[in-house]
N, C-alpha and C. Protein backbone atom coordinates (compact mmCIF):
# COMPACT_ATOMS: atom_id res chain seq x y z
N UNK A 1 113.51 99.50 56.75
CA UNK A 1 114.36 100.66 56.75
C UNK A 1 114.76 100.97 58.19
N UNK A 2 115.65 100.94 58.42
CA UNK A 2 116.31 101.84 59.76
C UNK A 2 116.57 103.06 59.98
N UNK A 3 116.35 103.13 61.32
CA UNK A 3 116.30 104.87 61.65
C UNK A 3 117.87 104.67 62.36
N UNK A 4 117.81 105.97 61.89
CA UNK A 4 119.26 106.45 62.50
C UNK A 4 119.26 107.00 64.21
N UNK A 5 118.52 106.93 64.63
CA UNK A 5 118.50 107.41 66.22
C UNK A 5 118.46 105.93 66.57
N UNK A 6 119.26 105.98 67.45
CA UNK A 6 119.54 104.68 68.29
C UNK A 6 118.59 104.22 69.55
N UNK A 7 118.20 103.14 69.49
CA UNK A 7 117.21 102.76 70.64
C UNK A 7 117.53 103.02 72.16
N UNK A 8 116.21 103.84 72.16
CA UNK A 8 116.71 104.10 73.86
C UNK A 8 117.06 103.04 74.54
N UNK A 9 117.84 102.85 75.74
CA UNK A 9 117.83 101.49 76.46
C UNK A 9 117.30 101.84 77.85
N UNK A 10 117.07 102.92 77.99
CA UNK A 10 116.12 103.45 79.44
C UNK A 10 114.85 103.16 79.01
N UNK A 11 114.48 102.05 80.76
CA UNK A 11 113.30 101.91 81.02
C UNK A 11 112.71 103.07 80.35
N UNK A 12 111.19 102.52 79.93
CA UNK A 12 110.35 103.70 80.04
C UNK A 12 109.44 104.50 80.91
N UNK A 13 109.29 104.47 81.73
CA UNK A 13 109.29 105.16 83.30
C UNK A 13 109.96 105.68 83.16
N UNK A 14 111.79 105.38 83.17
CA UNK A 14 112.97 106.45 83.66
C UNK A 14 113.43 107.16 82.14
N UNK A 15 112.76 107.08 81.46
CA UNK A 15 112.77 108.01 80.08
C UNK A 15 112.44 109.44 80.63
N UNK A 16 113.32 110.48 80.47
CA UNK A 16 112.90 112.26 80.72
C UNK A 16 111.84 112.37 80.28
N UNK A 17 111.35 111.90 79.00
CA UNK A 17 109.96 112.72 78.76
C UNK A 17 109.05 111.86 79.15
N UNK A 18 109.18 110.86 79.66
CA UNK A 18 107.76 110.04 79.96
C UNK A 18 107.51 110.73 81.70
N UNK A 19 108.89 111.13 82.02
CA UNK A 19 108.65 111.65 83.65
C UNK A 19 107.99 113.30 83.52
N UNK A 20 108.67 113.77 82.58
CA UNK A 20 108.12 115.25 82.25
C UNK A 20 106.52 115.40 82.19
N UNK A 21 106.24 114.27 81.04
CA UNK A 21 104.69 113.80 80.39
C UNK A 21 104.00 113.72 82.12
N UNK A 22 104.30 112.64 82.57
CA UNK A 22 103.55 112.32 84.28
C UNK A 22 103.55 113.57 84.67
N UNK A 23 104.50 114.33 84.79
CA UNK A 23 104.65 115.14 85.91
C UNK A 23 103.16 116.35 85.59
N UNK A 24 103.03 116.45 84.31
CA UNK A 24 102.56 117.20 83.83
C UNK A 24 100.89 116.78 84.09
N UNK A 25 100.81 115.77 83.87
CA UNK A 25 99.13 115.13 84.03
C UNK A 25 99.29 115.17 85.80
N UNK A 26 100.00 115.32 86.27
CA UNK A 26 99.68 115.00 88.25
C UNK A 26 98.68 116.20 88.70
N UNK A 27 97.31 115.98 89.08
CA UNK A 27 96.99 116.74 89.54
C UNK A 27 97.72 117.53 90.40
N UNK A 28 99.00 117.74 91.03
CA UNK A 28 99.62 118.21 92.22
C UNK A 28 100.35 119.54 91.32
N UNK A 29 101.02 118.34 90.35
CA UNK A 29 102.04 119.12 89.51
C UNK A 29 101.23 120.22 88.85
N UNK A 30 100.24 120.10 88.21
CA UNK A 30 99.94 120.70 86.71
C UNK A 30 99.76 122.30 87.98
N UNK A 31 99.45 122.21 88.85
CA UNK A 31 99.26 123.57 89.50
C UNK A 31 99.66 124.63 89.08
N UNK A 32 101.46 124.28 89.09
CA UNK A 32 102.25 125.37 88.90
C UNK A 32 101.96 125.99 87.57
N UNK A 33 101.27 125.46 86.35
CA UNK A 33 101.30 125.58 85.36
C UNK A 33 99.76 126.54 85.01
N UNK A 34 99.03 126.37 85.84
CA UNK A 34 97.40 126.85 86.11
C UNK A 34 97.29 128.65 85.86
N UNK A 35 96.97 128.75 84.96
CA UNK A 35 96.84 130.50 84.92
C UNK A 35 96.86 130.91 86.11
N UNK A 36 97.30 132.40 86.58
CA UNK A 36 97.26 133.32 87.92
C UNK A 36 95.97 132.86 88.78
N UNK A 37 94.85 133.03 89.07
CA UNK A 37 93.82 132.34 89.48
C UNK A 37 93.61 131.05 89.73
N UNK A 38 94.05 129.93 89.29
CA UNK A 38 94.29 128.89 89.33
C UNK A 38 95.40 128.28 90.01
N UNK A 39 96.47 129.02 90.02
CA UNK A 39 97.73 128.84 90.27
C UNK A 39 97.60 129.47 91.84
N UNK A 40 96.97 130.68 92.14
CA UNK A 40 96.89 131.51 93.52
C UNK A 40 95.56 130.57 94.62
N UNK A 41 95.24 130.44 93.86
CA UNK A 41 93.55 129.63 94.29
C UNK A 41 94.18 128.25 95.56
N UNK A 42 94.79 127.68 94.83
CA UNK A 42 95.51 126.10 96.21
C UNK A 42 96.47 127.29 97.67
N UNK A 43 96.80 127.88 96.92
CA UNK A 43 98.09 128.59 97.48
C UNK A 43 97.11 129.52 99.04
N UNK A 44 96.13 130.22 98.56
CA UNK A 44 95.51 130.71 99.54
C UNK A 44 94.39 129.31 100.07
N UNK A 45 94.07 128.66 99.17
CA UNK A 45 93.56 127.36 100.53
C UNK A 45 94.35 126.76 101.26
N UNK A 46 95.08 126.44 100.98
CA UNK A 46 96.70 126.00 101.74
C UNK A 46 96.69 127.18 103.21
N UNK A 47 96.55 128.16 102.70
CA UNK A 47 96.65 129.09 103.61
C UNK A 47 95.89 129.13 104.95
N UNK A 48 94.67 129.38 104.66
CA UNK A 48 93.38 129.24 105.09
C UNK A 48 93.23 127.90 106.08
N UNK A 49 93.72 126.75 105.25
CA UNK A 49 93.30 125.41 106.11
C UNK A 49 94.46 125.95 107.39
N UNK A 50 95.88 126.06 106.59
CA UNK A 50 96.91 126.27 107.95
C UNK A 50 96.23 127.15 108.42
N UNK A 51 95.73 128.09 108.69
CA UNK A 51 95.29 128.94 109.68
C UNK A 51 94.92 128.36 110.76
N UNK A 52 93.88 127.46 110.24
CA UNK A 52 92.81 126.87 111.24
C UNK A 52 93.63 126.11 112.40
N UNK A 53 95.10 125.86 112.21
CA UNK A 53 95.77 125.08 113.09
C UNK A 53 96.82 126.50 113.86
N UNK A 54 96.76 127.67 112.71
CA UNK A 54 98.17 128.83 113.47
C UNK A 54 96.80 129.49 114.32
N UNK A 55 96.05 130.27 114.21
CA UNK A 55 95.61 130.49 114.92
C UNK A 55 95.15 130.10 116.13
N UNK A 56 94.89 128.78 116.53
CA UNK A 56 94.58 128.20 117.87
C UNK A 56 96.37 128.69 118.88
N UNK A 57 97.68 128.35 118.02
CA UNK A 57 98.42 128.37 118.67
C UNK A 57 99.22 129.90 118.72
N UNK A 58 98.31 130.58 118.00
CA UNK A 58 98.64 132.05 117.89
C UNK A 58 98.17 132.42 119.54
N UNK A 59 96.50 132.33 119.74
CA UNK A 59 95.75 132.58 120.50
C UNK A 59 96.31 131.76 122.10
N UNK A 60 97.22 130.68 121.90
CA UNK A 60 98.04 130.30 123.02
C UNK A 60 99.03 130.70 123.64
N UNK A 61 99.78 131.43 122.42
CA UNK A 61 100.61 132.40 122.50
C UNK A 61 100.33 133.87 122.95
N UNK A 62 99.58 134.38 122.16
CA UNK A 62 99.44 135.97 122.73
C UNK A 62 97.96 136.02 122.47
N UNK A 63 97.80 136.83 123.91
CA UNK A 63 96.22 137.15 123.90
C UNK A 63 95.80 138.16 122.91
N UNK A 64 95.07 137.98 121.95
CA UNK A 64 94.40 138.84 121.14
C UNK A 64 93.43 139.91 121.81
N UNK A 65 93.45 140.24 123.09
CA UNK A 65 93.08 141.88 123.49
C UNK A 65 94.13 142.29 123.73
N UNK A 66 94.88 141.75 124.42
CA UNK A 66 96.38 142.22 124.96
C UNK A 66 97.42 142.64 123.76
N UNK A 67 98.22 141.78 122.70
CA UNK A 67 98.48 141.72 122.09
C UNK A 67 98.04 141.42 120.60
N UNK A 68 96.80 142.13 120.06
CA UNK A 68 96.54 141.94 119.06
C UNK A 68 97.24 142.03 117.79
N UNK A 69 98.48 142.88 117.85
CA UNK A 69 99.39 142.78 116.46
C UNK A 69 100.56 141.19 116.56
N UNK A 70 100.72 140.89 117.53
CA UNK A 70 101.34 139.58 117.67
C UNK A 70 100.95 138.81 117.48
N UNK A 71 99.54 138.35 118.34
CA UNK A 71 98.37 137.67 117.82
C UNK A 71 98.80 136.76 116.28
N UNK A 72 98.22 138.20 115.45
CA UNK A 72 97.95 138.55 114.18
C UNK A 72 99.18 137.97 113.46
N UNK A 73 100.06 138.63 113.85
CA UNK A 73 101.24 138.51 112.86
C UNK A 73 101.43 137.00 112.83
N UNK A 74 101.77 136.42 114.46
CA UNK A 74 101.70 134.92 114.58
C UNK A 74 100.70 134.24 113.91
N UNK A 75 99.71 134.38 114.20
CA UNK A 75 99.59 133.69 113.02
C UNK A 75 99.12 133.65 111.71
N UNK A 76 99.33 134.89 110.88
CA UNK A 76 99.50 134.81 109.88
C UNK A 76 101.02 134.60 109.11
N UNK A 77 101.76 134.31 109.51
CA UNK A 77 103.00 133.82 109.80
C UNK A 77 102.99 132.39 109.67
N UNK A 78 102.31 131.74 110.61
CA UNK A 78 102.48 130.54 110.85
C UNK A 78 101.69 129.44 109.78
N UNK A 79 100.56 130.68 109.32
CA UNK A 79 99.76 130.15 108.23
C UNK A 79 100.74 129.67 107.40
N UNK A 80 101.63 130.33 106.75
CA UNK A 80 102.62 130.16 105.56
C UNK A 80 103.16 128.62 105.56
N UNK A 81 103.29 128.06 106.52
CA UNK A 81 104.31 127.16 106.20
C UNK A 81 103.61 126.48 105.41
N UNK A 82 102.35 125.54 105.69
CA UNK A 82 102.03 124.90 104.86
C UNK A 82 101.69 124.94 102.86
N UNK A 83 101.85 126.51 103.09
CA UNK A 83 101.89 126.55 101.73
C UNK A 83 103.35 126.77 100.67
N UNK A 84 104.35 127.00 101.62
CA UNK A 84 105.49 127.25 101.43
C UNK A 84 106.03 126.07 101.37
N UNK A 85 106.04 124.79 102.29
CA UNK A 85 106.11 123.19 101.84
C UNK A 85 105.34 122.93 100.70
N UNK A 86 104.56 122.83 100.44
CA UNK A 86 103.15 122.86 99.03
C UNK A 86 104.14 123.14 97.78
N UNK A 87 104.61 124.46 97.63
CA UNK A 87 105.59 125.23 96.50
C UNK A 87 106.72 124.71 96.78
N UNK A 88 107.57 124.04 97.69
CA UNK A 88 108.91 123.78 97.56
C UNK A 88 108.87 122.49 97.16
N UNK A 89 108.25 121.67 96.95
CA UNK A 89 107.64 120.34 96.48
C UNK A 89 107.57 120.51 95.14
N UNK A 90 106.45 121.25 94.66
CA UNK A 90 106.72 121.64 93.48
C UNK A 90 107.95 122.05 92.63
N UNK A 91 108.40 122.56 93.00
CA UNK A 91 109.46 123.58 92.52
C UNK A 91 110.81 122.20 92.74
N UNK A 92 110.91 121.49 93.66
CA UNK A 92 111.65 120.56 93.07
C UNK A 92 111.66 119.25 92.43
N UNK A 93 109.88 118.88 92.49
CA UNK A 93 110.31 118.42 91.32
C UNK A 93 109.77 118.53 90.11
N UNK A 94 109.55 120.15 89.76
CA UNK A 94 109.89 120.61 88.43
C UNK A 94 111.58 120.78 88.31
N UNK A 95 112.06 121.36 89.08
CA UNK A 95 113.50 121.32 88.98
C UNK A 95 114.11 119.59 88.54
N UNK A 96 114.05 118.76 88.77
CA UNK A 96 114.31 117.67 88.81
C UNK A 96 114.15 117.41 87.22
N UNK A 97 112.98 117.55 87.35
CA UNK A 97 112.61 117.10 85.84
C UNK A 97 113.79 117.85 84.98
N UNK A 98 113.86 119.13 85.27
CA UNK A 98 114.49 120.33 84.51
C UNK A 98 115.73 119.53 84.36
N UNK A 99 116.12 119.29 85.57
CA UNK A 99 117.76 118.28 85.20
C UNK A 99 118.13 116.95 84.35
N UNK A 100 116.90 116.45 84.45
CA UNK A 100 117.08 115.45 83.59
C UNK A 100 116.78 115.38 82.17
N UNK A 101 115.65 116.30 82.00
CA UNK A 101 115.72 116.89 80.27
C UNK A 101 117.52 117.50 79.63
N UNK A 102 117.22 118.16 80.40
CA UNK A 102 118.50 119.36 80.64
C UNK A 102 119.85 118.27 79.83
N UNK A 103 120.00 117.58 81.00
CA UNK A 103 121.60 116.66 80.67
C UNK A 103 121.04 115.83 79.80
N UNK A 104 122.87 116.07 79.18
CA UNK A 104 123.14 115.22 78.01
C UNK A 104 122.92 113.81 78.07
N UNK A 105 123.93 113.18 79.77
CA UNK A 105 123.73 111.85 79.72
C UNK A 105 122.27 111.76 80.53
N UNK A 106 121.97 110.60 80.73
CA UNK A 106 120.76 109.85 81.23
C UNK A 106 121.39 108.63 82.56
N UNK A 107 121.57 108.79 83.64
CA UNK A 107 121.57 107.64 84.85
C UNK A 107 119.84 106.79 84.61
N UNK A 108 119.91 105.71 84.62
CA UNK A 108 119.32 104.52 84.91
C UNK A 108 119.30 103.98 85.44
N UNK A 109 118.16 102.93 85.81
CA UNK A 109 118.53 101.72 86.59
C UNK A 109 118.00 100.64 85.68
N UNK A 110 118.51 99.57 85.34
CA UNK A 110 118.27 98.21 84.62
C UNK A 110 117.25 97.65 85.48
N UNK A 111 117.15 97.16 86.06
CA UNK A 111 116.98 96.16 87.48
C UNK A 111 116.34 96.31 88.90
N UNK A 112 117.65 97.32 89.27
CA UNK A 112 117.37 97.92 90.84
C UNK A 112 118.80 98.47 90.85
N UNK A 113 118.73 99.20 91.87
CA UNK A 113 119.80 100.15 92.81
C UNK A 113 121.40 99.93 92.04
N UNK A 114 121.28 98.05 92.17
CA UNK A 114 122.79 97.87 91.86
C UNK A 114 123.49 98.23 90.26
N UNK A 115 122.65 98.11 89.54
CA UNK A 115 123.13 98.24 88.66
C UNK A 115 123.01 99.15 87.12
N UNK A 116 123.27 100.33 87.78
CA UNK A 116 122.84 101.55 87.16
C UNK A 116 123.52 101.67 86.00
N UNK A 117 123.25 102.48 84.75
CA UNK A 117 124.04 102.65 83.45
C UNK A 117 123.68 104.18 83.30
N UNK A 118 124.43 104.61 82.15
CA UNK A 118 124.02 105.85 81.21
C UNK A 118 124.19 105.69 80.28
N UNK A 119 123.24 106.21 79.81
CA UNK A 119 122.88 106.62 78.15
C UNK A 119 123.17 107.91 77.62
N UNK A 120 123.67 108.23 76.92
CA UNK A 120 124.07 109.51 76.41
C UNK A 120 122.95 110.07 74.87
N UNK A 121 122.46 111.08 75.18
CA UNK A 121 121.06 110.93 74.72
C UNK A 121 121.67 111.54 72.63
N UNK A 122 121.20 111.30 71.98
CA UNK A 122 121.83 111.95 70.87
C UNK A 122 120.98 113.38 70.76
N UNK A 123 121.67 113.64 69.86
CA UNK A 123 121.28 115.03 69.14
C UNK A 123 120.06 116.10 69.35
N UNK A 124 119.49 115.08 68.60
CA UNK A 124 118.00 115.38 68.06
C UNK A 124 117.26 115.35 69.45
N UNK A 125 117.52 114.33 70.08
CA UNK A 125 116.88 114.40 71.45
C UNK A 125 116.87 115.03 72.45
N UNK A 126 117.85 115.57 72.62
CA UNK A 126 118.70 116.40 73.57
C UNK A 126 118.20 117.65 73.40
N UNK A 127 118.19 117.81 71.94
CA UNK A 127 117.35 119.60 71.50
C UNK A 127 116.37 119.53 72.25
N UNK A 128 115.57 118.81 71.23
CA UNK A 128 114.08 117.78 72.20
C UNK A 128 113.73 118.44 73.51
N UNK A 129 114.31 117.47 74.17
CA UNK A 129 114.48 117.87 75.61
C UNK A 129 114.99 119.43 76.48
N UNK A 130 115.83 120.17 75.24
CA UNK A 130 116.17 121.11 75.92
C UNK A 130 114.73 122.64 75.47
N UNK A 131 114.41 121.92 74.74
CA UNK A 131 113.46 123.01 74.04
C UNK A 131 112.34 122.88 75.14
N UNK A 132 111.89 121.69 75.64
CA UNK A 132 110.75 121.92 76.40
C UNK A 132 111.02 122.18 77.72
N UNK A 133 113.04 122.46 78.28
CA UNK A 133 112.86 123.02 79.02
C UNK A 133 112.93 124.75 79.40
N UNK A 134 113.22 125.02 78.04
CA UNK A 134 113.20 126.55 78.06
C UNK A 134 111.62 126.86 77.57
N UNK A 135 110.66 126.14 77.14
CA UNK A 135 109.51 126.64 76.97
C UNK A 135 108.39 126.74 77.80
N UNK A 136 108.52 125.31 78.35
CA UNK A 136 107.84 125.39 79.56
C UNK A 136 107.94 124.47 80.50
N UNK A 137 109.07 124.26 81.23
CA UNK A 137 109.40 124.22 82.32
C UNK A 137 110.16 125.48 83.01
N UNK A 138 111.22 125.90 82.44
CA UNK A 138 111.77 127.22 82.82
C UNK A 138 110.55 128.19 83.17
N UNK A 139 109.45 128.54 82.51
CA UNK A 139 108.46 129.53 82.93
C UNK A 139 107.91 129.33 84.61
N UNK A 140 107.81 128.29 84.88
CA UNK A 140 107.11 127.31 86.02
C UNK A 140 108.13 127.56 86.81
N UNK A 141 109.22 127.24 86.83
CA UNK A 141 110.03 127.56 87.82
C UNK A 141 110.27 129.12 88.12
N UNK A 142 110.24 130.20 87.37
CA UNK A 142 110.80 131.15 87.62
C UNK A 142 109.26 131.70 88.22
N UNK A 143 107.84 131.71 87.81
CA UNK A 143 106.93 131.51 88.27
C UNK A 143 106.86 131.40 89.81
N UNK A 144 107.33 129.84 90.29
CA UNK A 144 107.84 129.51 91.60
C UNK A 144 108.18 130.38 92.02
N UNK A 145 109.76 130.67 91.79
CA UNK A 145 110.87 131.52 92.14
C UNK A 145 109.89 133.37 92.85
N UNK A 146 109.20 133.47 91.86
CA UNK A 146 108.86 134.86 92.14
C UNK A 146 107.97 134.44 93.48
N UNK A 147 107.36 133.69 93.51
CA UNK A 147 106.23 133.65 94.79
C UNK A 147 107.18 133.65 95.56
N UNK A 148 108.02 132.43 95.54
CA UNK A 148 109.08 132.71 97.10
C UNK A 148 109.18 134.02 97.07
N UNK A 149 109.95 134.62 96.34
CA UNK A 149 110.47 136.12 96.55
C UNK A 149 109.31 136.87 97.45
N UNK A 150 108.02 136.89 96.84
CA UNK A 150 106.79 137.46 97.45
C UNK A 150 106.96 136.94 98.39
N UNK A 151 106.60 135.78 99.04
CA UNK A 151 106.42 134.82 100.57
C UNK A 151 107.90 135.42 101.07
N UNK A 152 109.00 135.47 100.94
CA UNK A 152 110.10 135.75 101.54
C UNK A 152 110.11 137.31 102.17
N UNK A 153 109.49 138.31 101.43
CA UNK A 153 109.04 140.07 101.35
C UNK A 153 108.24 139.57 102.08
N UNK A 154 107.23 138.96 102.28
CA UNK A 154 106.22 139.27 103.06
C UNK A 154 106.86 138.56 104.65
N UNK A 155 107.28 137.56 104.59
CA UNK A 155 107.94 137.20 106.12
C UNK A 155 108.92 138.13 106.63
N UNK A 156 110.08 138.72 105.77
CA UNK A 156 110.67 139.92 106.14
C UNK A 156 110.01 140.88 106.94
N UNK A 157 108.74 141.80 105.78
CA UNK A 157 107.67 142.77 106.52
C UNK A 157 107.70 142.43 107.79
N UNK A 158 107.07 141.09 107.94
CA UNK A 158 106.54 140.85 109.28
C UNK A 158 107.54 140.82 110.34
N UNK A 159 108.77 140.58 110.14
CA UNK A 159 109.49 140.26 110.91
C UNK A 159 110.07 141.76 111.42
N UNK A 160 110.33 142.29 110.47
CA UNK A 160 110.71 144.04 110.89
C UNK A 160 109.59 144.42 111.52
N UNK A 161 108.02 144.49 111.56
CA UNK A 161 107.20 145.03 112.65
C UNK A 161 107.24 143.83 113.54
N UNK A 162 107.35 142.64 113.84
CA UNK A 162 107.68 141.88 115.08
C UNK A 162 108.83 143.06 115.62
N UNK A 163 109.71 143.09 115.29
CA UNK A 163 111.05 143.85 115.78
C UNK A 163 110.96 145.04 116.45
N UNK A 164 110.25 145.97 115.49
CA UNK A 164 109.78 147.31 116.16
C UNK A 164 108.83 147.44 117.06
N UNK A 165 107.76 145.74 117.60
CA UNK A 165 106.88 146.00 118.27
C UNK A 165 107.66 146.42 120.11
């Protein structure tokens, strides 16, 4: 008997849900997905380790008797980046994924580089795909989205008392 859905012709690697599926088992990835505690927990070690490198160059910068709110701000400031690279990693490539569930067609590669095709995914699949990105991938990103917002409010703060100091 034959099925009426037509055989994928994308590798399976470059199949959306086999990349979705990976993305999801990556210890790196599944983070974003980690209840509040779980999810905050890397985010403040991230933090913490950067410290250990902003603070030496905080303390090079401004003397902490002299300038203790600069100090401070520097480097708790400087802490951020590394966790702010950490989440923008994430966040694209959950986004990524998001695009390729998302669209209709499918880019491939057969081979290598040269000789790419598309597949135009049918119906049934496409729902498929779009359902798991409004269920849970969309949550993960907007998730993301809000921390920036937080990390973005909080570099602002700092930057308006840098200003007024």
């Amino acid at each position: 008997m034959k099925s009426s859905t037509p055989v994928c012709p994308v590798p399976t690697e470059q199949q959306p849900l086999n990349e979705f599926q990976e993305l999801q088992e990556s210890w790196f990835f599944q983070w974003a997905s980690q209840d509040l505690p779980g999810y905050l927990k890397p985010i403040l070690i991230l933090w913490v380790v950067n410290g250990l490198v902003a603070i030496p160059v905080a303390a090079s910068s401004f003397s902490y008797h002299k300038h203790p709110l600069e100090f401070a701000l520097c480097a708790v400031m400087g802490a951020m980046i590394l966790p702010v690279l950490a989440l923008a990693r994430l966040y694209l490539g959950w986004n990524y994924i998001r695009g390729r569930l998302q669209d209709g067609e499918i880019f491939y590669e057969e081979s290598g580089w040269y000789d790419g095709q598309v597949w135009e995914k049918p119906e049934e699949v496409l729902q498929r795909d779009r359902l798991i990105v409004t269920y849970q991938i969309q949550p993960l990103l907007r998730r993301l989205k809000i921390t920036f917002g937080v990390l973005a409010l909080l570099l602002l703060i700092g930057g308006l008392i840098w200003i007024l100091l």
